[in-house]
N, C-alpha and C. Protein backbone atom coordinates (compact mmCIF):
# COMPACT_ATOMS: atom_id res chain seq x y z
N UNK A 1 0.85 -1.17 0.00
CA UNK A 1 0.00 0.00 0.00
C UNK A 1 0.89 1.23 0.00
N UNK A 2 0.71 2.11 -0.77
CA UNK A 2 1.31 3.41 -0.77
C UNK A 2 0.71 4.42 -0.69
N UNK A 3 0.84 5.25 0.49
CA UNK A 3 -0.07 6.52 0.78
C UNK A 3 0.87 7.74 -0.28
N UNK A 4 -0.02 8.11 -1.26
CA UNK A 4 -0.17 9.08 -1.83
C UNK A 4 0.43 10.60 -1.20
N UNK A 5 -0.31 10.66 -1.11
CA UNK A 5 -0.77 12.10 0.08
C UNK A 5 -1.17 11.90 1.73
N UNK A 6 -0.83 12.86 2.25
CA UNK A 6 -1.04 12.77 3.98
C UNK A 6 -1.42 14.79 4.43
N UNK A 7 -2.12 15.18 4.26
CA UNK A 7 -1.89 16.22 4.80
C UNK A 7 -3.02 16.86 5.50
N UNK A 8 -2.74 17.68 6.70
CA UNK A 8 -3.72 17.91 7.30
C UNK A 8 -4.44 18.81 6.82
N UNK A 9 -6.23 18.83 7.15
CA UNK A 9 -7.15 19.28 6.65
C UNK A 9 -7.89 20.37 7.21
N UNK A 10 -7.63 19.89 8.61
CA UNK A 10 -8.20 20.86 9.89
C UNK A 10 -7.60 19.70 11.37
N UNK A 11 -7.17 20.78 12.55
CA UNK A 11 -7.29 20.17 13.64
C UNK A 11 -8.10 20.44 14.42
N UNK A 12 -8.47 19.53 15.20
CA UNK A 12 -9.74 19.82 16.20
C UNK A 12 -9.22 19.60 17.93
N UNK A 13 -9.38 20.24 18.79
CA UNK A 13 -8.86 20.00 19.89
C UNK A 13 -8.79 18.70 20.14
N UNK A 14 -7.73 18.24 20.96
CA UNK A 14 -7.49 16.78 21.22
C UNK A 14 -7.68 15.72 20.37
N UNK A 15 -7.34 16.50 18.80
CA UNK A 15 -7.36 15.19 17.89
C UNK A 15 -6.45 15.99 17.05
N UNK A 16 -5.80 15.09 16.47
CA UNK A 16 -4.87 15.31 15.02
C UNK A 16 -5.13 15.33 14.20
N UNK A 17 -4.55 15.81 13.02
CA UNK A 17 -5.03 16.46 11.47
C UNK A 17 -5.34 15.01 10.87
N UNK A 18 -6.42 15.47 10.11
CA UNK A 18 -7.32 14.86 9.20
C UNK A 18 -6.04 13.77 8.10
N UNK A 19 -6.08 12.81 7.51
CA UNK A 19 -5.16 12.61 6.83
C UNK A 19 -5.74 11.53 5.03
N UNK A 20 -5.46 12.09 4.23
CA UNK A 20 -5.77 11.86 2.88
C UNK A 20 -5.34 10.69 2.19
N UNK A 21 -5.40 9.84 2.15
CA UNK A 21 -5.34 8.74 1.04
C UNK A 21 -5.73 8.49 0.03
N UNK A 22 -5.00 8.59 -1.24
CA UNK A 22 -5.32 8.35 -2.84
C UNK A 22 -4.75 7.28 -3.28
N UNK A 23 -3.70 6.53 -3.15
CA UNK A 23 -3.78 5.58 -4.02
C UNK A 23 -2.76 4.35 -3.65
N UNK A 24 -3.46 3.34 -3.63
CA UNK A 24 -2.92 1.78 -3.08
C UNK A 24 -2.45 1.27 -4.56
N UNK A 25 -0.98 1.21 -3.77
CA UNK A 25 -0.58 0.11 -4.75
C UNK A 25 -0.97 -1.52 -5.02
N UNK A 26 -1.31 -2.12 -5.85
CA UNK A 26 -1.65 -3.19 -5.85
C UNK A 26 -2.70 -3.96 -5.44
N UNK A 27 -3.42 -3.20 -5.06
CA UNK A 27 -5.18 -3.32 -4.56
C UNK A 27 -6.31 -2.96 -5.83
N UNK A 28 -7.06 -3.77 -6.35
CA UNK A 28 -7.75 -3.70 -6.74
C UNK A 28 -8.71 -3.40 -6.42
N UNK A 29 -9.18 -3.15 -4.87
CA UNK A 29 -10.37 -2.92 -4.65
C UNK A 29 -10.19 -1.27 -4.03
N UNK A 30 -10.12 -0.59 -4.47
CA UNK A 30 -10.17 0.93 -3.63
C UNK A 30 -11.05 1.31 -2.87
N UNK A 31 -12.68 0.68 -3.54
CA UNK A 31 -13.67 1.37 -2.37
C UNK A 31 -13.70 0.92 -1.12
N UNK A 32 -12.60 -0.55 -0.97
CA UNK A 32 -13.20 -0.72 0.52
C UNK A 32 -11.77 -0.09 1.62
N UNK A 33 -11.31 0.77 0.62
CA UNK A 33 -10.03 1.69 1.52
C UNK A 33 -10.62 2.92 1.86
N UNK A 34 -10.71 3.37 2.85
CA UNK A 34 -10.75 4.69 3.30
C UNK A 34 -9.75 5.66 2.36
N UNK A 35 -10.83 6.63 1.68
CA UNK A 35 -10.24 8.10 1.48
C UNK A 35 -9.59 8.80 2.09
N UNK A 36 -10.50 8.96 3.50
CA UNK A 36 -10.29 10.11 3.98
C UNK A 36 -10.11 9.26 5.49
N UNK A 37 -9.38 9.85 6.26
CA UNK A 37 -9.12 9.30 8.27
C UNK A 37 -8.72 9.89 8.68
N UNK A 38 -9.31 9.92 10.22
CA UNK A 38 -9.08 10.76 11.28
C UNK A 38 -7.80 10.22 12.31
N UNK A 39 -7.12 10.43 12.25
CA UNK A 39 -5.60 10.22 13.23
C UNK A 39 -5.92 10.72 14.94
N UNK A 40 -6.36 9.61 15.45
CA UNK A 40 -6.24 10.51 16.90
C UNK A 40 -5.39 10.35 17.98
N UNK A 41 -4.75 11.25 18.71
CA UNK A 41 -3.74 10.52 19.57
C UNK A 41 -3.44 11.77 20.37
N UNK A 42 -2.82 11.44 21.44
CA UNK A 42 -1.67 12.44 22.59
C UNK A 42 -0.65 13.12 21.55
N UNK A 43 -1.17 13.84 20.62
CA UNK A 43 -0.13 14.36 19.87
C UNK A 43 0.73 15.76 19.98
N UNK A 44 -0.34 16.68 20.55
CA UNK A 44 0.01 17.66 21.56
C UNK A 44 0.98 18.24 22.65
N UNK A 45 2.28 18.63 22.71
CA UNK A 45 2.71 18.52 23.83
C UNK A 45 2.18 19.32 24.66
N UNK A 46 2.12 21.00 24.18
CA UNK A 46 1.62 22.11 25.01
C UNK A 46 0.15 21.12 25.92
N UNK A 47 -0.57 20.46 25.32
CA UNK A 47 -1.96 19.89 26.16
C UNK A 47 -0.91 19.08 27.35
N UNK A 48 -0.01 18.21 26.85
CA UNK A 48 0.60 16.83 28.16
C UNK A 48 1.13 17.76 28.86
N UNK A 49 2.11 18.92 28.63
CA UNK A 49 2.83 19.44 29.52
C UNK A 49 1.74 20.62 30.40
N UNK A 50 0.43 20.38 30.58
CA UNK A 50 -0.35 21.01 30.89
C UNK A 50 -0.33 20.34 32.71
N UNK A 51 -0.07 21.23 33.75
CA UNK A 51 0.09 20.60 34.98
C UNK A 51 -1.03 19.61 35.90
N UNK A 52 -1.02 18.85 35.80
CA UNK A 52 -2.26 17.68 36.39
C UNK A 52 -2.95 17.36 35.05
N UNK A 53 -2.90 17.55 33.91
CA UNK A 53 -3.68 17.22 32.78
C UNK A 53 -3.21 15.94 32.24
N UNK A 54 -1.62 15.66 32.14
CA UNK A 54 -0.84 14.79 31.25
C UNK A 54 -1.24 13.23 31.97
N UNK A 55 -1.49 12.52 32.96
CA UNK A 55 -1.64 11.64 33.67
C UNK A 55 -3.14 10.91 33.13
N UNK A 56 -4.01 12.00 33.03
CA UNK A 56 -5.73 11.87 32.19
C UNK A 56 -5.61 11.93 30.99
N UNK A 57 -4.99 12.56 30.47
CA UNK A 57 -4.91 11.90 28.38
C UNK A 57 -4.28 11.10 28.28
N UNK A 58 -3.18 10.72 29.21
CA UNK A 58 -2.43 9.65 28.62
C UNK A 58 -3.59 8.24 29.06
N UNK A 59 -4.03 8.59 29.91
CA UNK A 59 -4.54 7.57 30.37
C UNK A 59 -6.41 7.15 29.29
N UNK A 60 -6.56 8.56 28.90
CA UNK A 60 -8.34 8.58 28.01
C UNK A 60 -7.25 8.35 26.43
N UNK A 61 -5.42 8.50 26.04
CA UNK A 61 -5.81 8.10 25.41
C UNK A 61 -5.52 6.90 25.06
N UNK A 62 -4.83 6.27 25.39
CA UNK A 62 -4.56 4.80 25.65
C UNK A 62 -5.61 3.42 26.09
N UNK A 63 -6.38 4.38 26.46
CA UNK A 63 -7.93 3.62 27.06
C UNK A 63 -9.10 3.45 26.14
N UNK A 64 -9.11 4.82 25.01
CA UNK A 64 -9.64 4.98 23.98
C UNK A 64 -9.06 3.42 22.68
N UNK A 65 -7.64 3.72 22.99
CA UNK A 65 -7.37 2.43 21.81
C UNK A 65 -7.36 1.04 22.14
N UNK A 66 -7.25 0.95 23.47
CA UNK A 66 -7.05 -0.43 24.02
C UNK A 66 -9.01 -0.83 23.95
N UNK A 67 -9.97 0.14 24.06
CA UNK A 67 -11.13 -0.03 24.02
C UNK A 67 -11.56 -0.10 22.62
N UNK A 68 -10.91 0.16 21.66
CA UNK A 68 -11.50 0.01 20.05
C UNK A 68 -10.61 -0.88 19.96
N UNK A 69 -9.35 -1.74 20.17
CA UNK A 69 -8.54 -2.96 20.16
C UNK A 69 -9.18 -4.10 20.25
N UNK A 70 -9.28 -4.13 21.53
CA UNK A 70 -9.77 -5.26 22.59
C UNK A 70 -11.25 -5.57 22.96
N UNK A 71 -12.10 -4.45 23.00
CA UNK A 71 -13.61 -4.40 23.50
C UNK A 71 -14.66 -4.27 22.29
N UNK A 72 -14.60 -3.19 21.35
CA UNK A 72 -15.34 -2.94 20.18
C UNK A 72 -15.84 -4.28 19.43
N UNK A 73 -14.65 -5.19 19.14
CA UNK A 73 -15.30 -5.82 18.49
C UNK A 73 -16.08 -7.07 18.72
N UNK A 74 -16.30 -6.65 20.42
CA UNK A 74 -17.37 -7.43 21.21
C UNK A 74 -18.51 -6.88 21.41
N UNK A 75 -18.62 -5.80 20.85
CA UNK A 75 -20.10 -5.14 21.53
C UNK A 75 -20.91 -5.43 20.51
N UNK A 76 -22.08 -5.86 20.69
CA UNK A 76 -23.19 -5.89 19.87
C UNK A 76 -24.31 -4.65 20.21
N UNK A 77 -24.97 -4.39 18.87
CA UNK A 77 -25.90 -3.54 18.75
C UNK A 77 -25.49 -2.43 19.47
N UNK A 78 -24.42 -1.80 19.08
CA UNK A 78 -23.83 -0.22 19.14
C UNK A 78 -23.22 0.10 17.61
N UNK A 79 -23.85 1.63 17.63
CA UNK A 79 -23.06 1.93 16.56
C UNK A 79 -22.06 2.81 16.92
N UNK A 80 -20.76 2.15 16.03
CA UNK A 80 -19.65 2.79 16.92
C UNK A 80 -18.95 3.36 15.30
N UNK A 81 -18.18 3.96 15.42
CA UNK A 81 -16.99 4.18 14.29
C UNK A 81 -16.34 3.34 13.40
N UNK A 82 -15.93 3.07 12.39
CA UNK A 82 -15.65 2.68 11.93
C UNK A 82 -13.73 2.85 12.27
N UNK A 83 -13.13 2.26 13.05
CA UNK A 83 -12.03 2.03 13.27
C UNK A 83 -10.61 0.81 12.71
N UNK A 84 -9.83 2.08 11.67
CA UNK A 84 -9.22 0.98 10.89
C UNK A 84 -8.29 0.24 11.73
N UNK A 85 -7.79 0.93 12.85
CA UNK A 85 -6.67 0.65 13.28
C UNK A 85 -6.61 1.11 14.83
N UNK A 86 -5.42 0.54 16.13
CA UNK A 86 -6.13 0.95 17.36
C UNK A 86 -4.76 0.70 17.88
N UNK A 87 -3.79 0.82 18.49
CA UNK A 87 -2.15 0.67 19.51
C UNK A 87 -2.03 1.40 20.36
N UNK A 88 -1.90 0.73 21.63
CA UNK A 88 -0.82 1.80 22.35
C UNK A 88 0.64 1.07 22.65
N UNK A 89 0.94 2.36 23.08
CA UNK A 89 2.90 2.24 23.51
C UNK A 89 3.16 2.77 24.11
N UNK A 90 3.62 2.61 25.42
CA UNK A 90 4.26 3.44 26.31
C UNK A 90 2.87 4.21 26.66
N UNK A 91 3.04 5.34 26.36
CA UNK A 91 2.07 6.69 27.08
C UNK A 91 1.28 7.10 25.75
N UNK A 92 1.25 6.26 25.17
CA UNK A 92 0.30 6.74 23.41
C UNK A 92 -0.53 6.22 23.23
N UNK A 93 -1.83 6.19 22.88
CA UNK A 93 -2.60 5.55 22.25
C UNK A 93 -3.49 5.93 21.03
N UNK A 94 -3.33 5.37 20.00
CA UNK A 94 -3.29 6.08 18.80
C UNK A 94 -4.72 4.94 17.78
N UNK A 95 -5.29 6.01 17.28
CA UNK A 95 -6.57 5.36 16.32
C UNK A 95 -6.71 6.24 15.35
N UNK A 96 -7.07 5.36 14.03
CA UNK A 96 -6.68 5.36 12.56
C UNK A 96 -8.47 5.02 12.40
N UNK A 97 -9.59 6.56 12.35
CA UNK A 97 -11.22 5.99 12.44
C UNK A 97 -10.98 6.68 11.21
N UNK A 98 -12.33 6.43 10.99
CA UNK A 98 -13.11 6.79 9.89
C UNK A 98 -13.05 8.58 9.94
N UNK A 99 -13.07 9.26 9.12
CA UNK A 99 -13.10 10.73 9.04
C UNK A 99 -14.68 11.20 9.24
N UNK A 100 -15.14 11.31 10.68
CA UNK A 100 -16.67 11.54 10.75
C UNK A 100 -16.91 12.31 10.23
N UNK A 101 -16.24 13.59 9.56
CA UNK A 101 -16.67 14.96 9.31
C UNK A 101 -17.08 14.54 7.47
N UNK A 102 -16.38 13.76 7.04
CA UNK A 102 -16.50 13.61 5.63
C UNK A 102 -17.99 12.30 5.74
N UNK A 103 -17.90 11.85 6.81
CA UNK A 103 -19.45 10.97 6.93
C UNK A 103 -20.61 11.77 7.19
N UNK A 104 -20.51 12.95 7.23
CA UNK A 104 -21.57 13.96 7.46
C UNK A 104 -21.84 14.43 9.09
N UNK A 105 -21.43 13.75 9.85
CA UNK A 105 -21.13 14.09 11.37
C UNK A 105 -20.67 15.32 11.63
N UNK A 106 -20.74 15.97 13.03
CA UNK A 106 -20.22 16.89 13.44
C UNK A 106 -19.85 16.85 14.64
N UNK A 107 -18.50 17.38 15.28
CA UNK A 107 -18.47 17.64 16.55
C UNK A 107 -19.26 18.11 17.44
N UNK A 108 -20.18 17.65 18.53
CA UNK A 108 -21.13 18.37 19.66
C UNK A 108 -20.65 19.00 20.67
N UNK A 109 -21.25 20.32 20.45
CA UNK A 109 -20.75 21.56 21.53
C UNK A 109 -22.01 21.17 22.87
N UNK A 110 -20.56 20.05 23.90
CA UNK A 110 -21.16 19.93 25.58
C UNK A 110 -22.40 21.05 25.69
N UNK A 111 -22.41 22.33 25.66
CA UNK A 111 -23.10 23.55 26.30
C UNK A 111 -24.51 23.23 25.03
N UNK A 112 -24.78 22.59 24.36
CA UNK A 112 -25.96 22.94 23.12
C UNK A 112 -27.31 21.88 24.09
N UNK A 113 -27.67 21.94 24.22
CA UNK A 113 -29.40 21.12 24.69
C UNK A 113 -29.40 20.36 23.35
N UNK A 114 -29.56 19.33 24.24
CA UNK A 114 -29.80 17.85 23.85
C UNK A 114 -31.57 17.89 23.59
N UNK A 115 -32.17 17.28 22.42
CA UNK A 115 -33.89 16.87 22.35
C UNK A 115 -34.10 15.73 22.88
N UNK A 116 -34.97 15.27 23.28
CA UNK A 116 -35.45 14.39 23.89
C UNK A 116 -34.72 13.18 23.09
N UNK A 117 -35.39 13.41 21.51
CA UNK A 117 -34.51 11.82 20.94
C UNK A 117 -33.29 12.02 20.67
N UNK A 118 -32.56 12.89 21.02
CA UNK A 118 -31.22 12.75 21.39
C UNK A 118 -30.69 11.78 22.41
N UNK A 119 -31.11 12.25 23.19
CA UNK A 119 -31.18 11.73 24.94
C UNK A 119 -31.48 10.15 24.75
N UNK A 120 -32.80 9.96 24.49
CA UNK A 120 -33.29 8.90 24.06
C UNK A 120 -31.88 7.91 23.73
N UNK A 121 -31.40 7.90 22.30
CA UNK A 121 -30.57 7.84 21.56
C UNK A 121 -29.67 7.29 22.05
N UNK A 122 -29.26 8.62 22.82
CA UNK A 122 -27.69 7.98 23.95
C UNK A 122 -27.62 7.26 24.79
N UNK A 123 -29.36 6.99 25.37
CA UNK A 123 -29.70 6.14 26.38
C UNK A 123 -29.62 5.01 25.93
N UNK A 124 -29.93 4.58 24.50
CA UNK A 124 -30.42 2.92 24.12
C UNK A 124 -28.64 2.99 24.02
N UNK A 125 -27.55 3.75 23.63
CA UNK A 125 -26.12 3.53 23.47
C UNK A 125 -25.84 2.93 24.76
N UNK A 126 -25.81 3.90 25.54
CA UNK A 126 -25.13 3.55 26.62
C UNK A 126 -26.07 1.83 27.42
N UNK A 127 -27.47 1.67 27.37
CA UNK A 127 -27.61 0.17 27.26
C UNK A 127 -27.49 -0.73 26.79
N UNK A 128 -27.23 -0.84 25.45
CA UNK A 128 -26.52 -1.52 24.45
C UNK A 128 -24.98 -1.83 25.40
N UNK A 129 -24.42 -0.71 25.41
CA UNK A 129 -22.74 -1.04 26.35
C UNK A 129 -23.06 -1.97 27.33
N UNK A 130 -23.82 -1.36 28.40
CA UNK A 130 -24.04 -2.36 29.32
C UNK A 130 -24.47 -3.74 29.41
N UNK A 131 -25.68 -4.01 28.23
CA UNK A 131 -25.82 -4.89 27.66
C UNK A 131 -24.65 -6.24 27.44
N UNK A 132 -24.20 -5.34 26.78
CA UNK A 132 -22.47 -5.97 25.80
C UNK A 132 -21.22 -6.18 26.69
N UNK A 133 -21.49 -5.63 27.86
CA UNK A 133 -20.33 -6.03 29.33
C UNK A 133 -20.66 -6.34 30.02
N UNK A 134 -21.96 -7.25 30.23
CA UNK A 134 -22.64 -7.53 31.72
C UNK A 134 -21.43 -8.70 31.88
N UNK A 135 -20.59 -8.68 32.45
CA UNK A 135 -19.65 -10.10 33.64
C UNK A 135 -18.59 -9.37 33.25
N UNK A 136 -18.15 -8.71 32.14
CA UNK A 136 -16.68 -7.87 32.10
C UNK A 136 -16.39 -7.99 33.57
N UNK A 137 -15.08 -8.26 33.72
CA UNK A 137 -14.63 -8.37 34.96
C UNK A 137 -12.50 -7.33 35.20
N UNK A 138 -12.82 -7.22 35.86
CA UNK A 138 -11.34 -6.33 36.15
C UNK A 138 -10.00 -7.35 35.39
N UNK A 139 -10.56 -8.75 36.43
CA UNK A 139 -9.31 -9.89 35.48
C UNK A 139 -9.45 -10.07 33.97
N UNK A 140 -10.54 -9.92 33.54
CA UNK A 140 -10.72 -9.61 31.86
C UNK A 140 -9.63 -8.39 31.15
N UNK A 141 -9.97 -7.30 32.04
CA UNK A 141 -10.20 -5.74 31.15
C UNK A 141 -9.22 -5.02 32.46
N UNK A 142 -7.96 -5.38 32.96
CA UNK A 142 -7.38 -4.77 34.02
C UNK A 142 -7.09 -3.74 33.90
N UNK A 143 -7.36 -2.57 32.48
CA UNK A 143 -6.57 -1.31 31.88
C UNK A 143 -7.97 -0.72 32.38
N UNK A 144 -9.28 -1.10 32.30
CA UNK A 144 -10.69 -0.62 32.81
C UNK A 144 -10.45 -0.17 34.02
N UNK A 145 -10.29 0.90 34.66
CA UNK A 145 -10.27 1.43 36.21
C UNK A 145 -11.28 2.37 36.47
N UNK A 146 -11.61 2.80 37.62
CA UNK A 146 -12.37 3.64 38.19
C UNK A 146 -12.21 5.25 38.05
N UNK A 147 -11.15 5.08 38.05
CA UNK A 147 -10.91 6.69 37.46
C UNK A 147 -11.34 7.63 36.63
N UNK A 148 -11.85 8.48 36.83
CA UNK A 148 -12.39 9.47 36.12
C UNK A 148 -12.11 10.70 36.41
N UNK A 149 -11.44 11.63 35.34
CA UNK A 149 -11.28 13.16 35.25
C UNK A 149 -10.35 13.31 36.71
N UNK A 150 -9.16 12.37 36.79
CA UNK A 150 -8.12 12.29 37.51
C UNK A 150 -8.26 11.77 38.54
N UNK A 151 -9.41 11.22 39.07
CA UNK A 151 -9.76 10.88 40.41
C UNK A 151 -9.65 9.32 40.66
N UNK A 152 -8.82 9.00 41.35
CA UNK A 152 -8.88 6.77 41.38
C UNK A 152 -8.57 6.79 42.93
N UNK A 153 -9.91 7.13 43.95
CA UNK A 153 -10.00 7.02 45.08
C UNK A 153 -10.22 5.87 45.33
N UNK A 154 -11.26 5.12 44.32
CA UNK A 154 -12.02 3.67 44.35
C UNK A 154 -13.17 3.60 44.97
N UNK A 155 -13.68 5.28 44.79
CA UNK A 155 -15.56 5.50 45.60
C UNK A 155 -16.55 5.49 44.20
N UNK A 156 -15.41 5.59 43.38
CA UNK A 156 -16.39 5.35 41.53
C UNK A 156 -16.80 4.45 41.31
């Protein structure tokens, strides 16, 4: 495979530039290659070298790929991303999705009111998850912790 072109398109906070693919060598089938992908990762230093911040991305993003690695392709009845690719290393965790913005998607601004079948929506998601991990267990999924938004007291 030979990537053509690579260049960024737009960056979006806490994600990396958009990246372009035109043309595979030796593949006959092009449509089932992604055009267009979203690169996401700890790519940022000014964000890691941010004081008490670097410990929580490394950790949302490494958790992010080890969860589209290892878990995704156990969940049933969620719709999730289309994820070509998923690693971590060390303090990285890096995913190769689908370019949502070229799928017609948009980033959601936290502060906008949610409609009811929004809500709705996110509710049948997030049961579907639960659904799809009822016995997940710590000895399964030991990278799964309690922690959230820096906090691993173990009252989560």
């Amino acid at each position: 495979m030979i990537i053509e072109t690579a260049r960024a398109l737009r960056t979006i906070f806490m994600l990396a530039p958009f990246a372009r693919r035109k043309k595979y060598e030796n593949d006959k089938d092009d449509e089932d290659r992604p055009k267009h992908v979203c690169i996401k990762g700890g790519f940022n230093p000014a964000m890691l070298a941010t004081e008490g911040f670097r410990e929580l991305l490394i950790s949302a993003y490494t958790n992010e790929a080890k969860l589209f690695s290892l878990v995704a392709p156990t969940l049933n009845h969620m719709s999730l991303t289309k994820v070509w690719w998923a690693g971590v290393r060390d303090e990285q965790g890096i995913l190769v999705m689908e370019d949502l913005n070229k799928a017609g998607y948009t980033f959601g601004n936290p502060q906008d009111v949610w409609s009811v079948d929004q809500v709705k929506a996110g509710v049948e998601q997030l049961a579907a998850l639960h659904a799809s991990t009822w016995g997940y267990s710590y000895e399964d999924y030991p990278w799964i912790t309690a922690s959230y938004e820096g906090h691993d007291d173990g009252s989560h």
